[in-house]
Protein backbone atom coordinates (compact mmCIF):
# COMPACT_ATOMS: atom_id res chain seq x y z
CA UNK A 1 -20.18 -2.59 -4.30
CA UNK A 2 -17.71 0.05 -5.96
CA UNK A 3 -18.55 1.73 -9.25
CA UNK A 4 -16.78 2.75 -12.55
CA UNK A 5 -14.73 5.70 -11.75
CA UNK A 6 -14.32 4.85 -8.00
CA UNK A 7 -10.72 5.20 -6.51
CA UNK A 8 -9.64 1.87 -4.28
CA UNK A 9 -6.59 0.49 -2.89
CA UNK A 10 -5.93 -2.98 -3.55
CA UNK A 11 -3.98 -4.26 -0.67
CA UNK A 12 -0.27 -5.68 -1.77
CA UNK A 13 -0.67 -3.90 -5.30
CA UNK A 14 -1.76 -0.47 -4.56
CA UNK A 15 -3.92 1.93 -5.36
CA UNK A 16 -6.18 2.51 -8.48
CA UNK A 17 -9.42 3.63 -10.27
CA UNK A 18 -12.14 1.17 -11.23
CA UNK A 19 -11.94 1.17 -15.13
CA UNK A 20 -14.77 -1.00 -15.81
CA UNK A 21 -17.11 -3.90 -14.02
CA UNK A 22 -16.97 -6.99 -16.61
CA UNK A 23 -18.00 -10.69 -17.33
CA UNK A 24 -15.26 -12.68 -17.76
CA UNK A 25 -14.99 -16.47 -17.66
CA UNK A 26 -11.50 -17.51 -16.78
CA UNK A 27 -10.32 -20.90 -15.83
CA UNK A 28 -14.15 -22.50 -17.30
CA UNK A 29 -15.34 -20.03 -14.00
CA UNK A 30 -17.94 -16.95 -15.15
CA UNK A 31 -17.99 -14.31 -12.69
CA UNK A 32 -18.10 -10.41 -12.02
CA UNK A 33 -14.73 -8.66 -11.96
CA UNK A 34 -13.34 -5.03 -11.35
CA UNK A 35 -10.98 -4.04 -13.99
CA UNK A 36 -8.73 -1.68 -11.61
CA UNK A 37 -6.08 0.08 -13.52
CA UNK A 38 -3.22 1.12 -10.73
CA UNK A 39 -1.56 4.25 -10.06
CA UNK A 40 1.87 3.85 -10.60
CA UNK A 41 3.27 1.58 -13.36
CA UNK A 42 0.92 0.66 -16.53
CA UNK A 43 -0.83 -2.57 -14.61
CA UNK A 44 -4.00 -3.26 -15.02
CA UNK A 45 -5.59 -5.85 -12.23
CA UNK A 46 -9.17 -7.99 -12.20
CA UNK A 47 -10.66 -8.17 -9.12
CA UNK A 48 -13.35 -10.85 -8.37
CA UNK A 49 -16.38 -8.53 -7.36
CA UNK A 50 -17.26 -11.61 -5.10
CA UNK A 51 -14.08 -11.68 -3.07
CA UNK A 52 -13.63 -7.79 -2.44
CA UNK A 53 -13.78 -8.79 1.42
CA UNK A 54 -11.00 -11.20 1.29
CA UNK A 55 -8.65 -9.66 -0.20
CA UNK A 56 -9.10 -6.33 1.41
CA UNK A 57 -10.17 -3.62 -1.36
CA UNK A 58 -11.56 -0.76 0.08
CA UNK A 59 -11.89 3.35 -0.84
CA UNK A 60 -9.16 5.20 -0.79
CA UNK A 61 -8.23 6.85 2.44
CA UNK A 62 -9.30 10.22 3.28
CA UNK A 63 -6.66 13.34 2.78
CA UNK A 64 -6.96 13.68 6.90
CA UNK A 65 -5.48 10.54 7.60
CA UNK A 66 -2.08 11.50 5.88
CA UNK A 67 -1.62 13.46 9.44
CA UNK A 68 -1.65 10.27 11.30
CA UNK A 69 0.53 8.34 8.35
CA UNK A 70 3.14 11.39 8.92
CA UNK A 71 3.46 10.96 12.10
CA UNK A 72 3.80 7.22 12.26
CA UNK A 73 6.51 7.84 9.94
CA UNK A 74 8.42 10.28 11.93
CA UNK A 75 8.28 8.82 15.60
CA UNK A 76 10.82 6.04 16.73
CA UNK A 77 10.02 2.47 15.84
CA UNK A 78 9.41 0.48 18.19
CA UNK A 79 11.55 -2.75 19.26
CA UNK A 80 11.34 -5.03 16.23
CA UNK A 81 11.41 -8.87 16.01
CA UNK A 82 14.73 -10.30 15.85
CA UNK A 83 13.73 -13.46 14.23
CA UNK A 84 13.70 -12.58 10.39
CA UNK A 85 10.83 -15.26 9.67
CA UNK A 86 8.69 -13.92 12.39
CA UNK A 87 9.52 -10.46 11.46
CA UNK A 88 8.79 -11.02 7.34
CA UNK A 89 5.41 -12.68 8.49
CA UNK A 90 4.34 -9.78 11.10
CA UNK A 91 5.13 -6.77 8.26
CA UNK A 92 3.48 -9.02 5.40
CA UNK A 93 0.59 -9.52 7.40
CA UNK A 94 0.50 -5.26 8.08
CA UNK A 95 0.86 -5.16 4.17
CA UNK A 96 -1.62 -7.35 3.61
CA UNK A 97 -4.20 -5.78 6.13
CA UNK A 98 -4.60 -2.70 4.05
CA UNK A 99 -4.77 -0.63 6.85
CA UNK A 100 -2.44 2.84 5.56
CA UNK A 101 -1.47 3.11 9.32
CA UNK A 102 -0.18 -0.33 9.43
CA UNK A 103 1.31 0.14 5.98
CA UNK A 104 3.23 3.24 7.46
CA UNK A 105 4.17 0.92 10.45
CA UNK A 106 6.24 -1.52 8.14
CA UNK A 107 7.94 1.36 5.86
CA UNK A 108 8.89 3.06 9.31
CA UNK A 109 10.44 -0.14 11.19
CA UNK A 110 12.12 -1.75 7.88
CA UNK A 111 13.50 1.72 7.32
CA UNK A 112 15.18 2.47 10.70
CA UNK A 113 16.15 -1.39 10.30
CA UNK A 114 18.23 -0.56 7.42
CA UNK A 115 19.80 2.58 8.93
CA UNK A 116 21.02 1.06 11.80
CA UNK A 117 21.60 -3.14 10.76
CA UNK A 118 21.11 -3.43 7.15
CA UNK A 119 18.33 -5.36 5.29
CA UNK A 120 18.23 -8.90 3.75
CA UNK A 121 17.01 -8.63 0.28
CA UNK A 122 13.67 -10.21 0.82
CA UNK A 123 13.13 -7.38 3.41
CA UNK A 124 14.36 -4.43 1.00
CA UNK A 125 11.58 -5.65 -1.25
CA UNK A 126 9.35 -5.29 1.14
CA UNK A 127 10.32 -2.10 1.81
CA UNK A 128 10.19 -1.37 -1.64
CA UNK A 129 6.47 -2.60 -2.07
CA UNK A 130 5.40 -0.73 0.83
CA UNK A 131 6.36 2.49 -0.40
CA UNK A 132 5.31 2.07 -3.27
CA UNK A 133 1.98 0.99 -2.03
CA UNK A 134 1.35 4.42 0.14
CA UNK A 135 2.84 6.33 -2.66
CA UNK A 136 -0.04 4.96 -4.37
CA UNK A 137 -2.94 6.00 -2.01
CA UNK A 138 -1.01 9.26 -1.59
CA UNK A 139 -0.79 9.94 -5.16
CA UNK A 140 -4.82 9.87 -5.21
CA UNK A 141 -5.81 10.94 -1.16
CA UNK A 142 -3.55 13.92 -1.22
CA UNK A 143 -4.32 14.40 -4.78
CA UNK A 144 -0.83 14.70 -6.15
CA UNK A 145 1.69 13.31 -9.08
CA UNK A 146 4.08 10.31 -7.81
CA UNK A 147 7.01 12.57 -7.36
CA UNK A 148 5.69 14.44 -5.15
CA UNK A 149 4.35 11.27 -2.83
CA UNK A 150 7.87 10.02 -3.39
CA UNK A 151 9.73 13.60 -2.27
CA UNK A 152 6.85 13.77 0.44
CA UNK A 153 7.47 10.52 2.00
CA UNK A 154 11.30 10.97 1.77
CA UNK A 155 10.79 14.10 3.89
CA UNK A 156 8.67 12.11 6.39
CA UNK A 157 11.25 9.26 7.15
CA UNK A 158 14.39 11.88 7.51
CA UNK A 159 12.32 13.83 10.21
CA UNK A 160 11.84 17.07 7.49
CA UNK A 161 8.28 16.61 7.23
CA UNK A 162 6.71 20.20 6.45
């Protein structure tokens, strides 16, 4: 069970801070729900306290793990799926897994993707959505502002990490 104050990332959305635990009956359903305000944008999310499992919320990363993000980011991709369906479904399920070393995974192999063939537009989204989904955890592991995580991760996929 998290707690008021805790910082989580919400697989697919991001990153956040646990506003407040509330009651809430929604759809003629009364349950438990975290009111996680994310870190970038104004969005505010409820969480089902009872399905924190499924859906993969979990603490935020430690700061020490950003070593082993960096240098996913930086090392050569490795052969990616030529079929676009199978490829969308392998990264979504990375995405989805919450797993920041999967997440870097995607960013990596979608960005060397568009270097060297282009993306469709479904995959730029998801390129998107995955940066913006580390810059998240960064933005609260690292303990820095969102232009930074942006700059920082920027750095990482042109090979001028510090």
């Amino acid at each position: 069970m998290f707690e008021i104050g805790e910082k989580v990332l919400y697989p697919v959305h991001g990153a956040g801070i646990i506003e407040a635990i509330e009651q809430r009956e929604i759809l003629g359903e009364e349950r438990s729900y975290y009111v996680l305000r994310l870190s970038t944008g104004d969005l505010q999310v409820l969480v089902p306290v009872d399905t924190v499992e499924k859906v993969g919320l979990r603490p935020i990363c430690p700061k020490s793990k950003l070593a082993e993000v960096e240098n996913i980011l930086r090392r050569p991709s490795p052969p990616w799926e030529e079929n676009w369906n199978k490829r969308y479904r392998i990264n979504m399920d990375k995405i989805k897994s919450g797993d920041i070393c999967q997440l870097a995974e995607v960013i990596c192999s979608l960005n060397l993707r568009d270097l060297e063939k282009g993306l469709s537009a479904g995959e730029k989204k998801m390129l998107e959505n995955a940066k913006r989904i580390l810059i998240s955890e960064m933005i609260f592991c690292a303990e820095i502002d969102q232009e930074q995580a942006s700059t920082y991760l920027q750095n990482c996929l042109s090979a001028e990490c510090p």
